[in-house]
PDB file of N, CA and C in Angstrom:
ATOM      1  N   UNK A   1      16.386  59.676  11.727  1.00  0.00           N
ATOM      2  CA  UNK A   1      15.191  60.039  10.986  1.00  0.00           C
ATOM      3  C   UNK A   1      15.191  59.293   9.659  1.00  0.00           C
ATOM      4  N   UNK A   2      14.030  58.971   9.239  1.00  0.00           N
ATOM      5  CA  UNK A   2      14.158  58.192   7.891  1.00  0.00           C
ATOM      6  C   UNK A   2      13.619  59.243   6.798  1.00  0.00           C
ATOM      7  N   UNK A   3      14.300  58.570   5.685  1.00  0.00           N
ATOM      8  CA  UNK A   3      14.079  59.544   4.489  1.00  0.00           C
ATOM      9  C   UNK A   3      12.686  59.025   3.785  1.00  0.00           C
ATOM     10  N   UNK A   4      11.824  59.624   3.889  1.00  0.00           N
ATOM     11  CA  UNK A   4      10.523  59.389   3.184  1.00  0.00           C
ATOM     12  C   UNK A   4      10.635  58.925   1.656  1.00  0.00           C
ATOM     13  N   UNK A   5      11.251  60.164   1.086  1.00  0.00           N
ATOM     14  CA  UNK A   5      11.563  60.183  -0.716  1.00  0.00           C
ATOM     15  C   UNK A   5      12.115  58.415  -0.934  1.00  0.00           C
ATOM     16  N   UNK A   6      13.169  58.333  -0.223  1.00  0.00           N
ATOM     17  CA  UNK A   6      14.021  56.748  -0.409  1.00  0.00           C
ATOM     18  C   UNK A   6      12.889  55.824  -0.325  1.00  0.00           C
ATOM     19  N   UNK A   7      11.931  55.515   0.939  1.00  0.00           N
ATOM     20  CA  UNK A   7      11.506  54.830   0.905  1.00  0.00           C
ATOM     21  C   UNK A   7      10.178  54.604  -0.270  1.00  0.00           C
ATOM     22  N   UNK A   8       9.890  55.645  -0.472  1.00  0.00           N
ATOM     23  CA  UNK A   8       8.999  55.704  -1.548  1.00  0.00           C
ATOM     24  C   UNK A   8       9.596  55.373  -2.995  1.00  0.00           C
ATOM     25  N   UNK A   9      10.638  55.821  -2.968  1.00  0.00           N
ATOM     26  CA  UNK A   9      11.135  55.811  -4.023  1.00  0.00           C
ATOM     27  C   UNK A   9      11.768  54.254  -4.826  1.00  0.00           C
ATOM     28  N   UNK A  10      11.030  53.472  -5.390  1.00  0.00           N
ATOM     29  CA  UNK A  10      11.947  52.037  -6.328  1.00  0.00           C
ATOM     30  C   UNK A  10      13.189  52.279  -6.430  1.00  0.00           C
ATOM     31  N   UNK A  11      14.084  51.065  -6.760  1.00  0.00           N
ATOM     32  CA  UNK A  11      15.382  51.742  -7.048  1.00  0.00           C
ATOM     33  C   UNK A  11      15.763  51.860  -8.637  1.00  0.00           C
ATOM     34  N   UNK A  12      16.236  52.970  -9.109  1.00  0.00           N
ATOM     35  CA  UNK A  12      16.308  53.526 -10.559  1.00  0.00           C
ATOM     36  C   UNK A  12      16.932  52.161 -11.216  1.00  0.00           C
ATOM     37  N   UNK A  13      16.340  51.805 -12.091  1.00  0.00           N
ATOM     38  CA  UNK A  13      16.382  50.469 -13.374  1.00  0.00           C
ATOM     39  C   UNK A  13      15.859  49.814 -13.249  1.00  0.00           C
ATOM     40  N   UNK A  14      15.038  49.575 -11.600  1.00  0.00           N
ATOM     41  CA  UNK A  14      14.657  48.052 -11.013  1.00  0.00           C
ATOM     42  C   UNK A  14      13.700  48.370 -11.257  1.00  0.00           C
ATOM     43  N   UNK A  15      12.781  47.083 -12.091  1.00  0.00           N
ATOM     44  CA  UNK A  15      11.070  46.843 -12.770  1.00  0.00           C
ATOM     45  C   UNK A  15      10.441  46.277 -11.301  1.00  0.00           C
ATOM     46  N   UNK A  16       9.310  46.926 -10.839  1.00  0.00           N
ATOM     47  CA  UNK A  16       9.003  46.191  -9.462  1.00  0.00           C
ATOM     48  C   UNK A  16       8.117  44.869  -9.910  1.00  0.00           C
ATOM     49  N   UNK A  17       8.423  44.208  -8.849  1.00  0.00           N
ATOM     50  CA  UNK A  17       7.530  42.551  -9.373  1.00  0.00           C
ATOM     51  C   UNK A  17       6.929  42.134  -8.391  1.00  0.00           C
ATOM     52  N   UNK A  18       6.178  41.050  -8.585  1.00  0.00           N
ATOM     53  CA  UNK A  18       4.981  40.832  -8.036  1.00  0.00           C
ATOM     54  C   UNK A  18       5.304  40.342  -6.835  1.00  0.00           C
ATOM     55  N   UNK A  19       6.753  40.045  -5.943  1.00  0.00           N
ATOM     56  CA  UNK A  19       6.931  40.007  -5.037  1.00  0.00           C
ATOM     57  C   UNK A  19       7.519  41.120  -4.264  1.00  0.00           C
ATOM     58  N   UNK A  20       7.038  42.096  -4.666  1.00  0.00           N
ATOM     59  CA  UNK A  20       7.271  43.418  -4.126  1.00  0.00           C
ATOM     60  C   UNK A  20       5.826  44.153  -3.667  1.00  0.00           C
ATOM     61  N   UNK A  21       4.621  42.949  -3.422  1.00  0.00           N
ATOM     62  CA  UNK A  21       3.558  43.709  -3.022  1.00  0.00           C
ATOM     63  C   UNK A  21       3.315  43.249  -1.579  1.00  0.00           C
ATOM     64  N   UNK A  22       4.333  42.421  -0.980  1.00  0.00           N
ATOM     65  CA  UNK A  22       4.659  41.834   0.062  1.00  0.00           C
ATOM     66  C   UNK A  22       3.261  41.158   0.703  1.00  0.00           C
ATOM     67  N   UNK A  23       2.534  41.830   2.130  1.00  0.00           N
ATOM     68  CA  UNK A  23       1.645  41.838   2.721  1.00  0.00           C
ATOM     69  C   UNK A  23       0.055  42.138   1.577  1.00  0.00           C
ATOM     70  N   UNK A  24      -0.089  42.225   0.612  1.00  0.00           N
ATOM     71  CA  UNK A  24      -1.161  42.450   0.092  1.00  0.00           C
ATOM     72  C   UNK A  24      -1.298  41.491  -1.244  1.00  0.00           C
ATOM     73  N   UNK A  25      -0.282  40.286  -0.738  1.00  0.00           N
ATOM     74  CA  UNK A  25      -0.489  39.590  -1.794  1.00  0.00           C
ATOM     75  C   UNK A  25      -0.440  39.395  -2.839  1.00  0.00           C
ATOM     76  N   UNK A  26      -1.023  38.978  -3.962  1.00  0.00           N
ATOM     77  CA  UNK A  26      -1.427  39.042  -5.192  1.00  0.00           C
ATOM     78  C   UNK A  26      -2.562  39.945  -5.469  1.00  0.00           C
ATOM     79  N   UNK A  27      -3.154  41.051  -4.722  1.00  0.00           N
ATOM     80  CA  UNK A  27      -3.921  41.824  -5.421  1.00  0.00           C
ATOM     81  C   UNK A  27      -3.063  43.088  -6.562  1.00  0.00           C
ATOM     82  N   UNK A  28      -3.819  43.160  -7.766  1.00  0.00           N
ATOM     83  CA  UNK A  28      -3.807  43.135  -8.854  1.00  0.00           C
ATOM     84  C   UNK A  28      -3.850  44.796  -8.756  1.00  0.00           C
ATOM     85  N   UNK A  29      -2.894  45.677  -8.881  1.00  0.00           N
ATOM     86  CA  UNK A  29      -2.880  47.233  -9.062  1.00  0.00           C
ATOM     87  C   UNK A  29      -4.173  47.758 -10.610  1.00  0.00           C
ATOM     88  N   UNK A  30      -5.973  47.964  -9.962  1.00  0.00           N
ATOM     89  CA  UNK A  30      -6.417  48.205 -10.928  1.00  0.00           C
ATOM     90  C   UNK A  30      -6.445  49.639 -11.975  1.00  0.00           C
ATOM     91  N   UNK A  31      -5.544  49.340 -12.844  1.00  0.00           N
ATOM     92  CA  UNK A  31      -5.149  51.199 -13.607  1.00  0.00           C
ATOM     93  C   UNK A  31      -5.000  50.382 -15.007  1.00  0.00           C
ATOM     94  N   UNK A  32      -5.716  50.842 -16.017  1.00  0.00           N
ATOM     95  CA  UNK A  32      -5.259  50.718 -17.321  1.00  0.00           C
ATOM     96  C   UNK A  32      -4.073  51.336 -17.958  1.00  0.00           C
ATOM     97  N   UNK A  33      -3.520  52.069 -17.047  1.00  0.00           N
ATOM     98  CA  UNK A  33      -2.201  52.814 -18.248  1.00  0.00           C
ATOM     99  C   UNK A  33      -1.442  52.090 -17.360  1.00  0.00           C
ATOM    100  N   UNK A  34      -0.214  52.149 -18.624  1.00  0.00           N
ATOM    101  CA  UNK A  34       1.133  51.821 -18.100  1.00  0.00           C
ATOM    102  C   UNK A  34       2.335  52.235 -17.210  1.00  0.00           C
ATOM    103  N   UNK A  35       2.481  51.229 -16.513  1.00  0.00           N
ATOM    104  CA  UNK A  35       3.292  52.085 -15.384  1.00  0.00           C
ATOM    105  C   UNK A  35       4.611  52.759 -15.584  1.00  0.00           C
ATOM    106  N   UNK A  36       5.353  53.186 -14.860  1.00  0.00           N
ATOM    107  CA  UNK A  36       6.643  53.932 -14.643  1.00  0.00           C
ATOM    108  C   UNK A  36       7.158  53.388 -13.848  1.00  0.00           C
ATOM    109  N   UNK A  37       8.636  53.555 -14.264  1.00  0.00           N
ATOM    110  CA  UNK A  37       9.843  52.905 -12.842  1.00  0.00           C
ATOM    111  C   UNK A  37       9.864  53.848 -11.477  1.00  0.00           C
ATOM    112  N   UNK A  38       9.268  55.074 -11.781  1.00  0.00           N
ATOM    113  CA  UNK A  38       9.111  55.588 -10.479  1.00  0.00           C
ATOM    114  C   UNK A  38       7.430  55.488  -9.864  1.00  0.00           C
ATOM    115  N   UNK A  39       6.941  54.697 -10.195  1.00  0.00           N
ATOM    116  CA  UNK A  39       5.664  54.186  -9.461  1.00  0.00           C
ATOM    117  C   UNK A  39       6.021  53.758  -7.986  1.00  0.00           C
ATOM    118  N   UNK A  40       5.025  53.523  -7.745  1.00  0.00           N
ATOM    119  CA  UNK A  40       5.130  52.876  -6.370  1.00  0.00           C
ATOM    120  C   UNK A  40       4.502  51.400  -6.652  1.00  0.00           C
ATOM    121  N   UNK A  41       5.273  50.765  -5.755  1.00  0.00           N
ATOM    122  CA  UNK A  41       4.507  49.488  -5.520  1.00  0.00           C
ATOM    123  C   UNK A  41       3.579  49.334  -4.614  1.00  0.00           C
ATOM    124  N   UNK A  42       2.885  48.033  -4.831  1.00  0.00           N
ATOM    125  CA  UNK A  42       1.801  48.199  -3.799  1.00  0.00           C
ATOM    126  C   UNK A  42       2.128  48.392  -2.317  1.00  0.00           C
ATOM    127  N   UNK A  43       3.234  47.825  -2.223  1.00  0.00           N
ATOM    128  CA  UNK A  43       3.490  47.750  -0.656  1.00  0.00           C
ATOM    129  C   UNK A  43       4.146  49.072  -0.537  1.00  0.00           C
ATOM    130  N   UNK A  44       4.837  50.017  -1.428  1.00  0.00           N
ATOM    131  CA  UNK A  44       5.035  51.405  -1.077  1.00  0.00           C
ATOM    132  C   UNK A  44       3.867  52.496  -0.594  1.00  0.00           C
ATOM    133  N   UNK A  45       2.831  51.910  -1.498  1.00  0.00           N
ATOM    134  CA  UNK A  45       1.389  52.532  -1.298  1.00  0.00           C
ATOM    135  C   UNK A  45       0.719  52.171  -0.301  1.00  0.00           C
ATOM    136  N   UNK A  46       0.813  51.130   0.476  1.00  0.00           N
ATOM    137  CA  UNK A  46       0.044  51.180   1.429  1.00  0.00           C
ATOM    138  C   UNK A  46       0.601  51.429   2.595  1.00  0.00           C
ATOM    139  N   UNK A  47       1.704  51.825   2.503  1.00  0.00           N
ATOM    140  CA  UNK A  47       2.995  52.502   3.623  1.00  0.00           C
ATOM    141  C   UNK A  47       2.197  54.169   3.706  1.00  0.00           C
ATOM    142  N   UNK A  48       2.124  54.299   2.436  1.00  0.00           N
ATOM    143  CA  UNK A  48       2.360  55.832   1.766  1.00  0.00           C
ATOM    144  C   UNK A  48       0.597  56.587   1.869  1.00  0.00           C
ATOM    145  N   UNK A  49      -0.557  55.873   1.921  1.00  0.00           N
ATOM    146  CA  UNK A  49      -2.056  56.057   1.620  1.00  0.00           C
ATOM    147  C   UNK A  49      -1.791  56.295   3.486  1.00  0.00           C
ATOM    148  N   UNK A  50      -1.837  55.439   4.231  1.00  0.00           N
ATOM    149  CA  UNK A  50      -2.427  56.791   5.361  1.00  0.00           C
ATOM    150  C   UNK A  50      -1.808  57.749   5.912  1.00  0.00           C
ATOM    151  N   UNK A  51      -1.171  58.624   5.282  1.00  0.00           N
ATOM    152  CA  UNK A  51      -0.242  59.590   5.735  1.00  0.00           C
ATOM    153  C   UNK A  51      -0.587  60.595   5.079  1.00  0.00           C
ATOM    154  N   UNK A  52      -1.778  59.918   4.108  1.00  0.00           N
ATOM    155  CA  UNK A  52      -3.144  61.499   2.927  1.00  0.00           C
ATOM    156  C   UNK A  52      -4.321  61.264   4.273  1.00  0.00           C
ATOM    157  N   UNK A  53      -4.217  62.993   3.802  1.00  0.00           N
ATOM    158  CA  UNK A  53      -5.256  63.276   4.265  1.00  0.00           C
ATOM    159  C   UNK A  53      -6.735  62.556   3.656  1.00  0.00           C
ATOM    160  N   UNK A  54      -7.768  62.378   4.812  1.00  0.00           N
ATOM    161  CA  UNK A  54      -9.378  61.878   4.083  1.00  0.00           C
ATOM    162  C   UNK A  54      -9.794  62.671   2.638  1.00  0.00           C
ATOM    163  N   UNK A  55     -10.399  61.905   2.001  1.00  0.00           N
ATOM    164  CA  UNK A  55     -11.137  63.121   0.842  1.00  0.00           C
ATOM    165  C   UNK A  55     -12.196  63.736   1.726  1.00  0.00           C
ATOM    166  N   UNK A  56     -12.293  64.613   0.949  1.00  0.00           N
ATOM    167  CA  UNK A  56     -13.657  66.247   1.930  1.00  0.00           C
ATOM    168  C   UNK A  56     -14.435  65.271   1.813  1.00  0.00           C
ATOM    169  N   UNK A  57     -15.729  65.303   1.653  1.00  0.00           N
ATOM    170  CA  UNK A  57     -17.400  64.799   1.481  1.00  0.00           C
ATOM    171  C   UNK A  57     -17.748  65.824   1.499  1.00  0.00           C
ATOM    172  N   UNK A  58     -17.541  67.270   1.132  1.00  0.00           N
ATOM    173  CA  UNK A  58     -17.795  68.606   1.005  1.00  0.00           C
ATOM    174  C   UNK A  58     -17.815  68.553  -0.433  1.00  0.00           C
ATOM    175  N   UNK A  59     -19.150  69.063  -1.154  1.00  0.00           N
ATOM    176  CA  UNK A  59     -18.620  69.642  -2.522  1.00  0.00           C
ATOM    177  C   UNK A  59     -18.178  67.821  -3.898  1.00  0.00           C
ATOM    178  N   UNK A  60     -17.758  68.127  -5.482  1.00  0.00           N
ATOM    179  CA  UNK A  60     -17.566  67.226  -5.417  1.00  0.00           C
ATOM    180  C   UNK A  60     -16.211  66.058  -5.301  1.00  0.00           C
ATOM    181  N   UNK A  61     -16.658  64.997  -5.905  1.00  0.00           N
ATOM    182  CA  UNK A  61     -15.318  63.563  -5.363  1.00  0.00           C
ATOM    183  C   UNK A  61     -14.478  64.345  -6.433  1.00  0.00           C
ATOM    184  N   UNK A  62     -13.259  63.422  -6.106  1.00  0.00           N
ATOM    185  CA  UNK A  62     -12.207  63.433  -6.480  1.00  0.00           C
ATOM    186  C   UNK A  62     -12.411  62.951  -7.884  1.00  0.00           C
ATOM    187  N   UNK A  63     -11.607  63.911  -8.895  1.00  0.00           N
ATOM    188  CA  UNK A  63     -11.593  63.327 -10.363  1.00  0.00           C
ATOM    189  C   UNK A  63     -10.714  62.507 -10.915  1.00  0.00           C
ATOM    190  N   UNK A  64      -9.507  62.324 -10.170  1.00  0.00           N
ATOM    191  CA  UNK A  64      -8.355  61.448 -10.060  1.00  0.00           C
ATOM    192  C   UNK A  64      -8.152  60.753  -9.116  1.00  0.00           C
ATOM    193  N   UNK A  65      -7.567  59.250  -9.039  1.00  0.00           N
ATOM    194  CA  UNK A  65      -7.356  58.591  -7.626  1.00  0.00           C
ATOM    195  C   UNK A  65      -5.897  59.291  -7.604  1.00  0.00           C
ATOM    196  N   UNK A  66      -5.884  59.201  -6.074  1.00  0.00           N
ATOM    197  CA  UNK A  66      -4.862  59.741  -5.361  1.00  0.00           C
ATOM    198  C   UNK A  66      -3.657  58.825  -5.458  1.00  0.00           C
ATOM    199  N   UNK A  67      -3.519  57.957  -5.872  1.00  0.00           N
ATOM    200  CA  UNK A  67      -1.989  57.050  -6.287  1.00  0.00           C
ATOM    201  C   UNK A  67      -1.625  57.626  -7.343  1.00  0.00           C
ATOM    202  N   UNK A  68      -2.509  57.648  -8.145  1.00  0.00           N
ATOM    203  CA  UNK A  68      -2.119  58.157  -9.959  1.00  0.00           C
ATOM    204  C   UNK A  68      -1.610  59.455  -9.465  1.00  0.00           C
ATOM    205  N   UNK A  69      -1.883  60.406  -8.681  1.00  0.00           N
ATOM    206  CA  UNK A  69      -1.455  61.718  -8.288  1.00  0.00           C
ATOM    207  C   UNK A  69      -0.152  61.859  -7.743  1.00  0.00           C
ATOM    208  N   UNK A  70       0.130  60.785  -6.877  1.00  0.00           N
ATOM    209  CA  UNK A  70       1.515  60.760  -5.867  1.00  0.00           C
ATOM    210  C   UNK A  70       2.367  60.021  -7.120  1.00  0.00           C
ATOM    211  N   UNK A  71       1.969  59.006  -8.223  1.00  0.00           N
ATOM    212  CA  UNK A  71       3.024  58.736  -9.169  1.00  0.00           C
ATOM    213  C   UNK A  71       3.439  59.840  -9.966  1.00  0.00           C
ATOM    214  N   UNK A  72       1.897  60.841 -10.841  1.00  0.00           N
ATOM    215  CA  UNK A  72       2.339  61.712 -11.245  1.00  0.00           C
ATOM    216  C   UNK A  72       3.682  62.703 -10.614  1.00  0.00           C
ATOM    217  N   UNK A  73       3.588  63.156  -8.963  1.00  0.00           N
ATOM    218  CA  UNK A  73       4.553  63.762  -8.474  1.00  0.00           C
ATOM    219  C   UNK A  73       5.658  63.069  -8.135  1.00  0.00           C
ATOM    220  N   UNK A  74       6.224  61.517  -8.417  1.00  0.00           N
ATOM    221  CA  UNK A  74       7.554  61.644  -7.909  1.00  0.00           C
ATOM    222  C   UNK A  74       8.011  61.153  -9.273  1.00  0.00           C
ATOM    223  N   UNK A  75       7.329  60.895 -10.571  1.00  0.00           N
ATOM    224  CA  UNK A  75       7.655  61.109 -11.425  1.00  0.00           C
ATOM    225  C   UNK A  75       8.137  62.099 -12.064  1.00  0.00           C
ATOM    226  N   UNK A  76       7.609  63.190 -11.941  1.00  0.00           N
ATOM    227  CA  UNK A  76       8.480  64.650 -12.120  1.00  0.00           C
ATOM    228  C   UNK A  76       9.540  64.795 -11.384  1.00  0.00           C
ATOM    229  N   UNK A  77       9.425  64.464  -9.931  1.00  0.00           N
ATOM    230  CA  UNK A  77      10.814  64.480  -9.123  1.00  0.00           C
ATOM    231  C   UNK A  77      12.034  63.552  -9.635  1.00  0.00           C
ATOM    232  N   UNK A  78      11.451  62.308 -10.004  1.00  0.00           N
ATOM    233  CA  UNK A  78      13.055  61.898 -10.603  1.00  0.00           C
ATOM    234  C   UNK A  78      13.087  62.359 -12.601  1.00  0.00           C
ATOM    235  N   UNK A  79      12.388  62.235 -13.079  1.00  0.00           N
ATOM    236  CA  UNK A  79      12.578  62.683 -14.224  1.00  0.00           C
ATOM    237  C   UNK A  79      13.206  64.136 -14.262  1.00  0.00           C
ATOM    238  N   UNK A  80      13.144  65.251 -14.006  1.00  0.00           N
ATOM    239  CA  UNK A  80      12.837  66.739 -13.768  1.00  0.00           C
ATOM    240  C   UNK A  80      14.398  66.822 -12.510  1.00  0.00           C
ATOM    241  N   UNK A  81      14.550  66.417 -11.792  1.00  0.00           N
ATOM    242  CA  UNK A  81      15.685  66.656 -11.027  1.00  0.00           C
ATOM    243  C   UNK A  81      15.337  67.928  -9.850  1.00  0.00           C
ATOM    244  N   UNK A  82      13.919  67.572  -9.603  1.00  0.00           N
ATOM    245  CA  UNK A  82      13.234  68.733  -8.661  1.00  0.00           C
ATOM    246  C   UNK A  82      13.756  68.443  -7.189  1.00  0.00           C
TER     247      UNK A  82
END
């Protein structure tokens, strides 16, 4: 069985670089704030995006993108020791 957390997870000190977006090229992660060592890279994220559920179309959109959400949470997980 593979460990999800690992694979999601950068490895602690390592700055990810632009050859860490593998298959997606040079497209450009669009977010004005600054990242974290426990971000994901692009190529973690597109491992990691279809395994979320669709947004509703019920009611309204989403007020946050859903990457900024999954960094927020494994940022607490390695910071926090959750």
């Amino acid at each position: 069985m593979i460990n999800a957390v690992a694979i999601l997870m950068p490895t602690p000190g390592r700055t990810p670089k632009p050859s860490d977006v593998g298959v997606l090229g040079s497209v450009a992660r669009m977010s004005a704030r600054r990242g974290y060592p426990s971000d994901l890279t692009d190529a973690q994220w597109a491992l990691s995006e279809p395994l979320l559920r669709e947004p509703s179309t019920d009611g309204r959109r989403e007020k946050h993108p859903r990457r900024d959400i999954v960094d927020a949470i494994l940022y607490l997980v390695r910071t926090a020791g959750c």
